[in-house]
PDB file of N, CA and C in Angstrom:
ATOM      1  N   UNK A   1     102.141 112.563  91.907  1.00  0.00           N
ATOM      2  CA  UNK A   1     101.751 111.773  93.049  1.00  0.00           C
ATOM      3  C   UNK A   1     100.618 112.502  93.748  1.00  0.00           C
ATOM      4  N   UNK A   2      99.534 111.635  94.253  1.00  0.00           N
ATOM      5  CA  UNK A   2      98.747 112.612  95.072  1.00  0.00           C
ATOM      6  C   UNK A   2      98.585 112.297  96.447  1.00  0.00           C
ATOM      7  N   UNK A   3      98.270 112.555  96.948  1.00  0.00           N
ATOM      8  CA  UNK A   3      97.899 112.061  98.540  1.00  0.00           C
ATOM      9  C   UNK A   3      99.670 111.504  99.641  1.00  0.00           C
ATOM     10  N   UNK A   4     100.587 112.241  98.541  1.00  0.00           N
ATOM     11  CA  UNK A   4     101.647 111.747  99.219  1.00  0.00           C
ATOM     12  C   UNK A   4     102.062 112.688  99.863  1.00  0.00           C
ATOM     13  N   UNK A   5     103.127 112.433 101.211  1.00  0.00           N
ATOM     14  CA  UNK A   5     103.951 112.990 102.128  1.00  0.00           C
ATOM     15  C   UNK A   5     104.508 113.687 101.380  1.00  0.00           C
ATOM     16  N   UNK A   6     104.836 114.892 101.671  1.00  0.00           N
ATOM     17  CA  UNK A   6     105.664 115.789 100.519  1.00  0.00           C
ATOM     18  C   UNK A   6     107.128 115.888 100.779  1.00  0.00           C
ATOM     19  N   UNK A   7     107.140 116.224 102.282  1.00  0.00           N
ATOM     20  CA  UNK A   7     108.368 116.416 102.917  1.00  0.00           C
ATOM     21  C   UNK A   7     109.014 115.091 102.968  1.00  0.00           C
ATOM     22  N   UNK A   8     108.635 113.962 103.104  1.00  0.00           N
ATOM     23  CA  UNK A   8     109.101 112.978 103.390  1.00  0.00           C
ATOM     24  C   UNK A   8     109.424 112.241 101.890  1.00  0.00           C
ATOM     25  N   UNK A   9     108.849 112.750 100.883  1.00  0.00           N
ATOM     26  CA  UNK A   9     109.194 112.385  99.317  1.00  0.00           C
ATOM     27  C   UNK A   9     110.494 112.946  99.080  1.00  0.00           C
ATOM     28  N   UNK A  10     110.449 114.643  99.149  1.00  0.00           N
ATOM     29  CA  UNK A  10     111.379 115.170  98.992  1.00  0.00           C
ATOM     30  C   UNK A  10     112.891 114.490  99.821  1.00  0.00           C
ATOM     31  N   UNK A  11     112.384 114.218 100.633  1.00  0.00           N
ATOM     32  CA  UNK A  11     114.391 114.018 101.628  1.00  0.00           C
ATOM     33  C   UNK A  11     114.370 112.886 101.453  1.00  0.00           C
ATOM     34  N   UNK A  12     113.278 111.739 100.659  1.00  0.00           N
ATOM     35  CA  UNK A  12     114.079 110.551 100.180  1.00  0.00           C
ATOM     36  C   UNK A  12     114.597 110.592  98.958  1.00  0.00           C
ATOM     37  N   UNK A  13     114.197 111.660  98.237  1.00  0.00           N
ATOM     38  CA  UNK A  13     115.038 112.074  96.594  1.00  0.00           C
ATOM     39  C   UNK A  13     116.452 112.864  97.002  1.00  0.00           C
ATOM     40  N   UNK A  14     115.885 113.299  98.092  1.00  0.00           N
ATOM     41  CA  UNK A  14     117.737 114.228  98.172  1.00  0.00           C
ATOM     42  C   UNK A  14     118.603 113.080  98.525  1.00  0.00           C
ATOM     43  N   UNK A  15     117.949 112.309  99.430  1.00  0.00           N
ATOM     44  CA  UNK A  15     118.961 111.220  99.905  1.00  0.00           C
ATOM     45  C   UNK A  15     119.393 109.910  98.735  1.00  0.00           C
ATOM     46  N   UNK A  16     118.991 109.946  97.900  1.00  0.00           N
ATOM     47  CA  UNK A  16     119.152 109.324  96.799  1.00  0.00           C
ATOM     48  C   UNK A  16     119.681 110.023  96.032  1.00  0.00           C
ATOM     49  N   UNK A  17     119.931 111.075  95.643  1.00  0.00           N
ATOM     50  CA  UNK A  17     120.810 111.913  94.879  1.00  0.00           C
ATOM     51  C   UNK A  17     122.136 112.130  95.653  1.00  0.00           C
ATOM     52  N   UNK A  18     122.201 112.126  96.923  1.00  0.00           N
ATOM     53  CA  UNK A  18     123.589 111.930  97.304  1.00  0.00           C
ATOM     54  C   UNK A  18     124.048 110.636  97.589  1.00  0.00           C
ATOM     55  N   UNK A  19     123.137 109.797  97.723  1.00  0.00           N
ATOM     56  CA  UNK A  19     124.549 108.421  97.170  1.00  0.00           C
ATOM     57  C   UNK A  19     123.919 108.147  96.152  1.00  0.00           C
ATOM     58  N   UNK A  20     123.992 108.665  95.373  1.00  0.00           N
ATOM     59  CA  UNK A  20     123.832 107.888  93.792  1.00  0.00           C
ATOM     60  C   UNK A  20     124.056 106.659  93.486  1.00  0.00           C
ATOM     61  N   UNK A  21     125.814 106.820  93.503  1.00  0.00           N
ATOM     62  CA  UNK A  21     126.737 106.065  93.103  1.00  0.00           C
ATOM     63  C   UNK A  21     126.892 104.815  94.191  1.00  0.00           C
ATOM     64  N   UNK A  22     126.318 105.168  95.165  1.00  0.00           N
ATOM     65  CA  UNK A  22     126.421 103.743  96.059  1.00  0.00           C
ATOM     66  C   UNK A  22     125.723 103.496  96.788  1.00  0.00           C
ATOM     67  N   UNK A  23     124.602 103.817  97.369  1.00  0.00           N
ATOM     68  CA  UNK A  23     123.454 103.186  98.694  1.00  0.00           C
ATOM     69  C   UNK A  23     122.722 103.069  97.342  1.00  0.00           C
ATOM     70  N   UNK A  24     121.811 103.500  96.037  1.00  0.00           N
ATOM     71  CA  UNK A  24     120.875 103.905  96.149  1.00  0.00           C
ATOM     72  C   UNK A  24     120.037 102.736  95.097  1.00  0.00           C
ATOM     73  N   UNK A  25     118.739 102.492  95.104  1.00  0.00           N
ATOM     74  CA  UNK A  25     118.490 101.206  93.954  1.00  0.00           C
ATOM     75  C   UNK A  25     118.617 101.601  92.822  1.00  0.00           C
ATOM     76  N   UNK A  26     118.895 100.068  92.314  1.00  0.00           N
ATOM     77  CA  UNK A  26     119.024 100.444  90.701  1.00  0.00           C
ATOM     78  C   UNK A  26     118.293 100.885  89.494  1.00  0.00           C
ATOM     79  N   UNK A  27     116.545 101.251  90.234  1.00  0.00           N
ATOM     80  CA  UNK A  27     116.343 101.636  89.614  1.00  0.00           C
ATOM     81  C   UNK A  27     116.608 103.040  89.475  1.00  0.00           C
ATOM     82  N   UNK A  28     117.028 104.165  90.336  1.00  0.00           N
ATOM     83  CA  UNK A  28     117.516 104.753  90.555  1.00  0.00           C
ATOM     84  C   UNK A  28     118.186 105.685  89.465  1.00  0.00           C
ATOM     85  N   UNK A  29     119.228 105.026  88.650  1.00  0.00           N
ATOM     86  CA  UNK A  29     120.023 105.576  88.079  1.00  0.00           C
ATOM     87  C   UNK A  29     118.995 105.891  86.755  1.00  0.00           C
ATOM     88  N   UNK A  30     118.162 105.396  86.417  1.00  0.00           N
ATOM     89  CA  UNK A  30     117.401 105.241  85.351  1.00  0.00           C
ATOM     90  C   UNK A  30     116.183 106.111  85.042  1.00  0.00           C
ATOM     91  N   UNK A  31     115.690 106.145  86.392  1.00  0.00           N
ATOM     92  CA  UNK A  31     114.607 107.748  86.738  1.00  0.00           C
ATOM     93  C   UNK A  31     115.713 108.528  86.627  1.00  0.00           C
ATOM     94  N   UNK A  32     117.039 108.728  87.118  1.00  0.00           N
ATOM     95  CA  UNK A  32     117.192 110.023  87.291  1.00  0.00           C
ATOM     96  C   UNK A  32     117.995 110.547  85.665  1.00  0.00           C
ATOM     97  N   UNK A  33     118.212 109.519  84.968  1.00  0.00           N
ATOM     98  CA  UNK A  33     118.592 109.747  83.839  1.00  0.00           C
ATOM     99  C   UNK A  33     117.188 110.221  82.905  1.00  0.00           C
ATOM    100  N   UNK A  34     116.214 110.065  82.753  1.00  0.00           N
ATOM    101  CA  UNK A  34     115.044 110.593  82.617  1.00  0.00           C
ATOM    102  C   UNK A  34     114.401 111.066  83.273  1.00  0.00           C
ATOM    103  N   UNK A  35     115.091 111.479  84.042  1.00  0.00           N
ATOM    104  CA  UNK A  35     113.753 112.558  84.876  1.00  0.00           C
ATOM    105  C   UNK A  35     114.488 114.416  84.117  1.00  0.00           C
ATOM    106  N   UNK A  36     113.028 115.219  83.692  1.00  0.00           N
ATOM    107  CA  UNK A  36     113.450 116.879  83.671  1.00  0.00           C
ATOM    108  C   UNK A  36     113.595 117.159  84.600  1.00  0.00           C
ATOM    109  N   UNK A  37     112.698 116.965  85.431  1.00  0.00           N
ATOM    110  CA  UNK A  37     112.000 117.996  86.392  1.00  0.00           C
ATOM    111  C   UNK A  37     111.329 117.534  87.589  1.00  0.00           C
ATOM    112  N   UNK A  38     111.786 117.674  89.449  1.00  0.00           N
ATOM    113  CA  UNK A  38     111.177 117.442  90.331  1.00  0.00           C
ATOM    114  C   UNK A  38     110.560 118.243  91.004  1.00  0.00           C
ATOM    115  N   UNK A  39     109.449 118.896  91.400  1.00  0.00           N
ATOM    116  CA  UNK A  39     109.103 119.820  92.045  1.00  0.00           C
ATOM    117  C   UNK A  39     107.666 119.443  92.342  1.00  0.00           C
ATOM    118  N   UNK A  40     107.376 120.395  93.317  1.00  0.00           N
ATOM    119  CA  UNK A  40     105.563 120.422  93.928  1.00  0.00           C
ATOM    120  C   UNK A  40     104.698 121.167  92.966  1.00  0.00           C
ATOM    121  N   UNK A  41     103.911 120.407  92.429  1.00  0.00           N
ATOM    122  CA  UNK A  41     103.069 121.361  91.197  1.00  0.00           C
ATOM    123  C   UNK A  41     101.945 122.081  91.943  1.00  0.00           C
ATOM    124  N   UNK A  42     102.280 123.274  91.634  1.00  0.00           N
ATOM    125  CA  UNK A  42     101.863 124.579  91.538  1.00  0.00           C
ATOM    126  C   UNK A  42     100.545 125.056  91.881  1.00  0.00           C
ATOM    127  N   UNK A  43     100.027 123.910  91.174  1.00  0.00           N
ATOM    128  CA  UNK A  43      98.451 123.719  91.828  1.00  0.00           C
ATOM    129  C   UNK A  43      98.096 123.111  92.616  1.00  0.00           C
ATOM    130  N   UNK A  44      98.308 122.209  92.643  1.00  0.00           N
ATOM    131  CA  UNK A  44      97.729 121.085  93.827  1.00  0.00           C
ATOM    132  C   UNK A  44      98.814 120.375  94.961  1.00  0.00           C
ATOM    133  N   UNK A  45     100.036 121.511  94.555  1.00  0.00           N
ATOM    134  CA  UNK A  45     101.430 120.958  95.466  1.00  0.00           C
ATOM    135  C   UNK A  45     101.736 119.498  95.609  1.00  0.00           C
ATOM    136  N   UNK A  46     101.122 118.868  95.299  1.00  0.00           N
ATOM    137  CA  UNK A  46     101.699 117.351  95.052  1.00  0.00           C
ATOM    138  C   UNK A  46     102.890 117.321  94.085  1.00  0.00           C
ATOM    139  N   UNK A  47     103.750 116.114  94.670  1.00  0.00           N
ATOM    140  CA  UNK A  47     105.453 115.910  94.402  1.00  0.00           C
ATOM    141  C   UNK A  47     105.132 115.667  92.774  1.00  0.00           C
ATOM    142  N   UNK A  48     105.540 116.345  91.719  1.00  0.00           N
ATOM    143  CA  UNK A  48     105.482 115.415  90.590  1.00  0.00           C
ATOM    144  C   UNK A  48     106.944 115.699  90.169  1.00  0.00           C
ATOM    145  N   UNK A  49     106.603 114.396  89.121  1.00  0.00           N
ATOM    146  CA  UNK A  49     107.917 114.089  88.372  1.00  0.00           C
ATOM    147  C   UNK A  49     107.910 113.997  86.959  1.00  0.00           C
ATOM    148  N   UNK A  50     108.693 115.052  86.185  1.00  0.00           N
ATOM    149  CA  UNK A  50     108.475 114.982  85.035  1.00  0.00           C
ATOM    150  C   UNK A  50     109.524 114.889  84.047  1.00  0.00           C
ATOM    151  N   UNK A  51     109.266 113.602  83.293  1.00  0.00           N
ATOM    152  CA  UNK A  51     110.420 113.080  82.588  1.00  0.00           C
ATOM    153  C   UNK A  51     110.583 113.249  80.902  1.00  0.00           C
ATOM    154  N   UNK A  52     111.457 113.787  80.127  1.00  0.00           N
ATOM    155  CA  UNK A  52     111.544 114.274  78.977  1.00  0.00           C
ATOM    156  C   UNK A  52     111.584 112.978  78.297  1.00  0.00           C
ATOM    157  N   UNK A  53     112.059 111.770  78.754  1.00  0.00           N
ATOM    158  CA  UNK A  53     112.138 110.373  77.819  1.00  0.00           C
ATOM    159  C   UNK A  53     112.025 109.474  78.883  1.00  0.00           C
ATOM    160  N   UNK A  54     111.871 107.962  78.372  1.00  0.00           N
ATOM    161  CA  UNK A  54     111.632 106.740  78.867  1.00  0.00           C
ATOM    162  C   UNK A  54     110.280 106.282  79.065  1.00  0.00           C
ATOM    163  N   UNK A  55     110.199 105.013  79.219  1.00  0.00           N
ATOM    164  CA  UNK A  55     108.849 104.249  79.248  1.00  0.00           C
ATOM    165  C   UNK A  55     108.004 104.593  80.138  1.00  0.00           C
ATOM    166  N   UNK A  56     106.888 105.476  79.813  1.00  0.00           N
ATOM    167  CA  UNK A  56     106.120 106.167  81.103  1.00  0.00           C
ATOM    168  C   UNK A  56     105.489 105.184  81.997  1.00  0.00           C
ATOM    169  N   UNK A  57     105.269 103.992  81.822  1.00  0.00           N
ATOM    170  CA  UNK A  57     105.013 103.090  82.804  1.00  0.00           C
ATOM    171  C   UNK A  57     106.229 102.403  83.691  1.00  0.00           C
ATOM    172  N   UNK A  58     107.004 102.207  82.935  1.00  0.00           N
ATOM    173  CA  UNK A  58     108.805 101.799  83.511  1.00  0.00           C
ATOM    174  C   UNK A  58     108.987 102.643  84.721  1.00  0.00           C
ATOM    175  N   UNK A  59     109.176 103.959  84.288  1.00  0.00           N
ATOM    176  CA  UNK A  59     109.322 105.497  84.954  1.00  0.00           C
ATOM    177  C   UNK A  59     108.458 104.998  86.148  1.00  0.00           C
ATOM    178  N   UNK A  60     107.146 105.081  86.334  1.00  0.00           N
ATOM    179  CA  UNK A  60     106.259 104.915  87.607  1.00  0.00           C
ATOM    180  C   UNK A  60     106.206 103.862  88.528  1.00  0.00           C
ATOM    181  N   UNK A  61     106.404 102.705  87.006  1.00  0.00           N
ATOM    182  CA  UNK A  61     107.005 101.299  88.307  1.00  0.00           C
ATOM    183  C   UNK A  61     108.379 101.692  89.240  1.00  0.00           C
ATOM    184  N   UNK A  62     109.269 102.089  88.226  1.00  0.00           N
ATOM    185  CA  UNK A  62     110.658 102.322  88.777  1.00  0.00           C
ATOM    186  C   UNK A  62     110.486 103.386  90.301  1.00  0.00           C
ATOM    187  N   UNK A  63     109.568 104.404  90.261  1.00  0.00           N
ATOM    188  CA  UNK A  63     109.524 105.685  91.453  1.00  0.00           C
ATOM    189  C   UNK A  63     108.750 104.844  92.242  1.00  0.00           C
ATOM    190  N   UNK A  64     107.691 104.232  91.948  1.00  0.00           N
ATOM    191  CA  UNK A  64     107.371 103.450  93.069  1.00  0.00           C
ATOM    192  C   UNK A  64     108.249 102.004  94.179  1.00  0.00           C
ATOM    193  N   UNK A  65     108.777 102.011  93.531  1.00  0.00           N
ATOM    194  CA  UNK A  65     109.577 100.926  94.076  1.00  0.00           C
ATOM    195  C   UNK A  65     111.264 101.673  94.960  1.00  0.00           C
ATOM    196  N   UNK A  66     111.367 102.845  94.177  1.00  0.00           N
ATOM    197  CA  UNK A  66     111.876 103.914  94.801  1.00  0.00           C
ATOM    198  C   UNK A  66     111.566 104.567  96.310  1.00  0.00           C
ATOM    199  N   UNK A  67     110.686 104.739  96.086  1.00  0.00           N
ATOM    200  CA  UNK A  67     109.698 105.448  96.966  1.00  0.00           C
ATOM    201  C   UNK A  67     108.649 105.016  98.277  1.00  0.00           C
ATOM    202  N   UNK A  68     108.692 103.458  97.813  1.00  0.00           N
ATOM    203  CA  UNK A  68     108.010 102.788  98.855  1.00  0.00           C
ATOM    204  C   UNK A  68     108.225 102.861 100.185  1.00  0.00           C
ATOM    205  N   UNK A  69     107.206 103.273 100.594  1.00  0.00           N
ATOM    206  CA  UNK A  69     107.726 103.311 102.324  1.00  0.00           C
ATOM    207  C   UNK A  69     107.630 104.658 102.725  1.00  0.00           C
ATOM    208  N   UNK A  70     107.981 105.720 101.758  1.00  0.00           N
ATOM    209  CA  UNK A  70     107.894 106.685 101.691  1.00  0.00           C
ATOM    210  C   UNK A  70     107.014 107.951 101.440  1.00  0.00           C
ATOM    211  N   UNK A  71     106.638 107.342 100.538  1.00  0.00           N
ATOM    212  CA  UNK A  71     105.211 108.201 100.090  1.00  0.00           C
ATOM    213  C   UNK A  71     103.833 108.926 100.810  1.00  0.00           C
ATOM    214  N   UNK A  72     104.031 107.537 101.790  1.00  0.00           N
ATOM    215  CA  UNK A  72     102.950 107.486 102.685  1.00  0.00           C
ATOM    216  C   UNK A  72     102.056 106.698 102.378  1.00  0.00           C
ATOM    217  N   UNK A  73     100.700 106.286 103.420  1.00  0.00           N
ATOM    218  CA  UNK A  73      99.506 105.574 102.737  1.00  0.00           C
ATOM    219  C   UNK A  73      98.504 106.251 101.826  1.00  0.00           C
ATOM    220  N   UNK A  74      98.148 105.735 101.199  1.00  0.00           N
ATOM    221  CA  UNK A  74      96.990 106.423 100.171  1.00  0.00           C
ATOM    222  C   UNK A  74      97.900 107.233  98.910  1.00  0.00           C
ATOM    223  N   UNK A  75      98.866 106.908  99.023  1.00  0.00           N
ATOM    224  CA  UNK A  75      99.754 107.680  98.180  1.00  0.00           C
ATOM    225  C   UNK A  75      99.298 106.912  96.368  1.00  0.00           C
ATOM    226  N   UNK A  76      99.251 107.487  95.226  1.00  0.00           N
ATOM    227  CA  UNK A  76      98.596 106.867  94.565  1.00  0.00           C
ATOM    228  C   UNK A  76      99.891 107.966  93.460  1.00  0.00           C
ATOM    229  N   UNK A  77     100.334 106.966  92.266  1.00  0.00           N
ATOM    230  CA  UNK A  77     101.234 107.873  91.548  1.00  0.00           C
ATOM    231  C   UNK A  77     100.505 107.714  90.283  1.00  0.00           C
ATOM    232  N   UNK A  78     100.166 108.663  89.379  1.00  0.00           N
ATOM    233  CA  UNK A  78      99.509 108.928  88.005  1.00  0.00           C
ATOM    234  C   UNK A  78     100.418 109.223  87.218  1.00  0.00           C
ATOM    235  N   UNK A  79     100.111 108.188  85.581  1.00  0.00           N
ATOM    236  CA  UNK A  79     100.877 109.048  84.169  1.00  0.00           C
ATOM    237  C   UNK A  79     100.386 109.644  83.642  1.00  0.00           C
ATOM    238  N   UNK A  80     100.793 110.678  83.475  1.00  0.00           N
ATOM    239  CA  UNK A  80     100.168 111.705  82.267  1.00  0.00           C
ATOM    240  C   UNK A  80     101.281 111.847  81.313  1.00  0.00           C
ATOM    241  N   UNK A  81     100.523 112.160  80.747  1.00  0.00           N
ATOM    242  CA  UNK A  81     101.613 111.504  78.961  1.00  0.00           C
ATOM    243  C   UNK A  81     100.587 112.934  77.822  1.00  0.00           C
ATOM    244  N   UNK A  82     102.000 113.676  77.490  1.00  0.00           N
ATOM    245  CA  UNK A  82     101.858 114.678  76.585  1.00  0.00           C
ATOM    246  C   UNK A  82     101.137 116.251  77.676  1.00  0.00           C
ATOM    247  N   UNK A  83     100.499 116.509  76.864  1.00  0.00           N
ATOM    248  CA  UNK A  83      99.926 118.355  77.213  1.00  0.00           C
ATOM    249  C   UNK A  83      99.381 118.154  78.571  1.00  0.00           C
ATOM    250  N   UNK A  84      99.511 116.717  79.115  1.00  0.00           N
ATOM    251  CA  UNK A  84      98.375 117.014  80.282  1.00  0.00           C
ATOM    252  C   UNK A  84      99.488 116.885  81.586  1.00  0.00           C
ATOM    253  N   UNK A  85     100.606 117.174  80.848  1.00  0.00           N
ATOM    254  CA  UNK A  85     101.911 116.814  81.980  1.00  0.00           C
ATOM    255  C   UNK A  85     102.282 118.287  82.552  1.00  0.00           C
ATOM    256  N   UNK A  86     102.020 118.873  82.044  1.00  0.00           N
ATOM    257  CA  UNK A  86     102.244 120.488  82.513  1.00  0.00           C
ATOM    258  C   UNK A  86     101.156 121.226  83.184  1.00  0.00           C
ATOM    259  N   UNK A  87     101.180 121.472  84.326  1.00  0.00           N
ATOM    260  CA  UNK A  87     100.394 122.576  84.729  1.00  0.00           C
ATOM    261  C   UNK A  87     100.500 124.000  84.251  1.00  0.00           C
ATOM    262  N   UNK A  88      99.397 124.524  83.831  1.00  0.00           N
ATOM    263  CA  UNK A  88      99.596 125.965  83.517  1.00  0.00           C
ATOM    264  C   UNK A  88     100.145 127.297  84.516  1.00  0.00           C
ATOM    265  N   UNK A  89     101.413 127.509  84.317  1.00  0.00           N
ATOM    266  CA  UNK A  89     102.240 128.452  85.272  1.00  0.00           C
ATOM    267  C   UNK A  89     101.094 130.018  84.854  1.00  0.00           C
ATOM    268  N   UNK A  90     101.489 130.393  85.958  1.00  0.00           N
ATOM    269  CA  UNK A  90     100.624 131.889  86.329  1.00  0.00           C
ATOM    270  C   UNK A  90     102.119 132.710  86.692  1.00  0.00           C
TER     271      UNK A  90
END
């Protein structure tokens, strides 16, 4: 994600990880079953999300519709698909 609220990304994923099972949308269960990995990348601290399987466009529709409201304005979410999904750790 770039240009998004970070803090305000983050405590709508925590808050969706604690009701899982009951407040949270349906798409929900489906990112989080494909999702590896949530964290602020390293370089450019923007929220990314990185998923070991599922339809990489599914995946982005699904977080956006997740996320709406949330993100902030100008918030803009990108796929990267294969080697360009990893930032190089130092």
């Amino acid at each position: 994600m770039e240009n998004a609220n970070r803090s305000a990304v983050r405590r709508r994923w925590e808050e969706l990880c604690r009701s899982r099972a009951r407040e949270a949308p349906p798409e929900f269960n489906e990112v989080y079953a494909n999702l590896a990995l949530f964290e602020d990348d390293p370089v450019t601290q923007n929220p990314t999300f990185i998923f070991h399987r599922g339809d990489p466009q599914r995946m982005r529709r699904a977080l956006e519709r997740i996320l709406e409201g949330y993100a902030g304005i100008g918030a803009v979410m990108h796929v990267l698909e294969g080697e360009e999904t990893l930032a190089p750790r130092t």
